[in-house]
Protein backbone atom coordinates (compact mmCIF):
# COMPACT_ATOMS: atom_id res chain seq x y z
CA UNK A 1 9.65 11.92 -7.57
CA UNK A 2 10.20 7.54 -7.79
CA UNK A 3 11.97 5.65 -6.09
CA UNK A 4 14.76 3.83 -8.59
CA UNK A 5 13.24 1.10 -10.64
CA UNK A 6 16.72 -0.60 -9.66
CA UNK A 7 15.16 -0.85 -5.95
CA UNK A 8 13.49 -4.35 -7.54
CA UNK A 9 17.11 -5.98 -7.73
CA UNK A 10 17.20 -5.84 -3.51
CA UNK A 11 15.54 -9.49 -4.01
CA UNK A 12 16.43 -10.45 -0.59
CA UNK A 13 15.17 -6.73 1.05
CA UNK A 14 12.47 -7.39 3.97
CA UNK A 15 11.18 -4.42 5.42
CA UNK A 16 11.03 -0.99 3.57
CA UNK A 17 10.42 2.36 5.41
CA UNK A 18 9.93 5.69 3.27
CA UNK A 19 7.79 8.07 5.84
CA UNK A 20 7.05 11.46 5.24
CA UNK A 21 8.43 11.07 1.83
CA UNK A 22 7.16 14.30 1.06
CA UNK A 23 8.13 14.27 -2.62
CA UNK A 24 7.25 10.56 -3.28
CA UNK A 25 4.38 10.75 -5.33
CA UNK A 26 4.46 7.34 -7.34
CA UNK A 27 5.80 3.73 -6.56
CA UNK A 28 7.82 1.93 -9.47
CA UNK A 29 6.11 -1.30 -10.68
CA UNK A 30 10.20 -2.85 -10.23
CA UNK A 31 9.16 -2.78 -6.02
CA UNK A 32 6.80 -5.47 -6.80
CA UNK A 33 9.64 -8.05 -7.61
CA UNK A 34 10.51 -7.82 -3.93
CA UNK A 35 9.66 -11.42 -3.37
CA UNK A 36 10.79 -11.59 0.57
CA UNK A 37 9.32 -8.15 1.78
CA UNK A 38 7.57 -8.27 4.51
CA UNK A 39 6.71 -5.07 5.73
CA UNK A 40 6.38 -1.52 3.54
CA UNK A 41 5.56 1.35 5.31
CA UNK A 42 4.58 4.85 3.42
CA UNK A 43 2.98 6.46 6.43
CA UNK A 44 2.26 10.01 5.81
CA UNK A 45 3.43 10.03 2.02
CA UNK A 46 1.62 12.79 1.51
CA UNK A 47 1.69 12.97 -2.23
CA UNK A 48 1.58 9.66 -2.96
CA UNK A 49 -1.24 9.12 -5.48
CA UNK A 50 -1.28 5.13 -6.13
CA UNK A 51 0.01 2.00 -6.11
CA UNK A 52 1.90 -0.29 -8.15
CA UNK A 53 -0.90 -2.18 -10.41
CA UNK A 54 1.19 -6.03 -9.57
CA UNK A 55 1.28 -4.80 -5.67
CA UNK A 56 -0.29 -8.20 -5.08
CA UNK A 57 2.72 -10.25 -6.33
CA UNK A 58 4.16 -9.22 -2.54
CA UNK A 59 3.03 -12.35 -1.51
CA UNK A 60 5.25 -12.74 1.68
CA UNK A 61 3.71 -8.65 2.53
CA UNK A 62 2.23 -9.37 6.32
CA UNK A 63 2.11 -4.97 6.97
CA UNK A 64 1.23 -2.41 4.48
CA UNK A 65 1.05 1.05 6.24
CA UNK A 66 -0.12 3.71 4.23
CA UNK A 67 -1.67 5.97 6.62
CA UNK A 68 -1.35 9.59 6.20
CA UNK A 69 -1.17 9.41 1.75
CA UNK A 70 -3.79 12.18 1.74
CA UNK A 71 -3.80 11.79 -2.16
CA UNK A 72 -4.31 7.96 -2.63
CA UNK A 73 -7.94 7.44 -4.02
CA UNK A 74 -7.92 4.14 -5.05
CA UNK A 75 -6.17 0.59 -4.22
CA UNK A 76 -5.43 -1.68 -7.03
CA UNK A 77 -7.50 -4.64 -7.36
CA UNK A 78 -4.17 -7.18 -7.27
CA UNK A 79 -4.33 -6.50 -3.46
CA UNK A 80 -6.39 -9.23 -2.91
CA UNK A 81 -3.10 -11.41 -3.84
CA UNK A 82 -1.50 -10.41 -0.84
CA UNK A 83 -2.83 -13.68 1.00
CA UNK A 84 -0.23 -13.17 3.92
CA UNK A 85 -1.62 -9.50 5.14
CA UNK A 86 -2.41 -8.99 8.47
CA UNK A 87 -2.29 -5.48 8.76
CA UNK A 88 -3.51 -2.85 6.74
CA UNK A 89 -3.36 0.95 8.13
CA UNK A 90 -5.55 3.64 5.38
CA UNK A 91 -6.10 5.77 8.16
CA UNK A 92 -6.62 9.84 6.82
CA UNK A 93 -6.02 8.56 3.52
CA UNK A 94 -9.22 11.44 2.50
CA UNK A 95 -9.07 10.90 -0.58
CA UNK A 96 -9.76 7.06 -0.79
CA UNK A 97 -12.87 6.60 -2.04
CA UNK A 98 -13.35 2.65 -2.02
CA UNK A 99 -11.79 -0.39 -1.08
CA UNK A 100 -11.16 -3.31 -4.24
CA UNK A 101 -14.20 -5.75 -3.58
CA UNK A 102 -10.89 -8.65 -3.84
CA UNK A 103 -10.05 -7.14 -0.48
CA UNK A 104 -12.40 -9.91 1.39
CA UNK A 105 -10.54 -12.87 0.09
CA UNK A 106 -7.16 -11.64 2.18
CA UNK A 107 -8.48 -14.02 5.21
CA UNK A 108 -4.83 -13.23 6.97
CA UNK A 109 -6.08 -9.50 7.59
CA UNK A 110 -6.34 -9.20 11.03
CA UNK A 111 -6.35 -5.61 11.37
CA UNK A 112 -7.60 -2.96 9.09
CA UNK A 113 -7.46 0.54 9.96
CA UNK A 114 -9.81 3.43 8.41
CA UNK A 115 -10.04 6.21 10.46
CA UNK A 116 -10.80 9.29 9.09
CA UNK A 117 -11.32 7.50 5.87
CA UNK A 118 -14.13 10.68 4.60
CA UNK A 119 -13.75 9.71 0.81
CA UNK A 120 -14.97 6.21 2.14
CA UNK A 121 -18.11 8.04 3.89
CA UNK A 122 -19.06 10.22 0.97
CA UNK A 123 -18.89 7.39 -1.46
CA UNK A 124 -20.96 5.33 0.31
C-alpha cells in the first residue's frame, strides 16, 4: 500500500504522523513537494522498504523518525539536502545496512539515533 500521490497538494501540511502503518510499504515521490513540513514520523512502519529518491527537497524537515521500519536497507543519498535536520531516529531499522556518506554535511543534526542498527554492525 501508498499513500495518495494527491497527499503532495497539502502544500501548507507541517507535521505528518503514519505509525504502525502496518501496510505502508512505499512513500510516493508527490510527499516530497511538501515544502513547509516539518516533522514526518513513520515509527514502526514495519514494511516500509525506502524512501522517496527527492526526500531531500524537505528542506524545512527539522524530525525524521523512522524507527521501527524493520525493512528499510538503505537511505537515499538526497538526504544530505535536508540542511534543517536535527533529529534523525533509525533505531531497529535491522535491515539498514549504511548510512549515505552526504549524511555529514547535515550540520543541523543534533541527534541521531541507531540503536539496534545490526545491518549497520555487519556491514561494517
Amino acid at each position: 500500500d501508498c499513500l495518495p500521490e494527491n497527499i503532495g497538494l497539502l502544500r501548507g501540511l507541517e507535521k505528518l504522523t503514519l505509525r504502525r502503518c502496518l501496510g505502508l510499504q512505499a512513500l510516493p515521490d508527490e510527499l516530497c513537494d511538501l515544502g513547509e513540513l516539518t516533522s514526518l514520523k513513520l515509527g514502526n512502519c514495519e514494511h516500509l522498504t525506502g524512501l522517496p529518491l527527492r526526500i531531500g527537497a524537505l528542506s524545512n524537515l527539522r524530525e525524521l523518525i523512522l524507527g521501527g521500519c524493520h525493512l528499510l536497507t538503505d537511505l537515499p543519498e538526497s538526504i544530505r539536502g535536508l540542511a534543517r535536520l536535527e533529529k534523525l531516529v533509525l533505531a531497529m531499522c535491522f535491515d539498514l545496512t549504511g548510512l549515505p556518506d552526504g549524511i555529514s554535511a547535515m550540520t543541523s543534526l543534533l541527534h541521531l539515533d541507531l540503536a539496534s542498527c545490526s545491518g549497520l554492525l555487519d556491514a561494517a
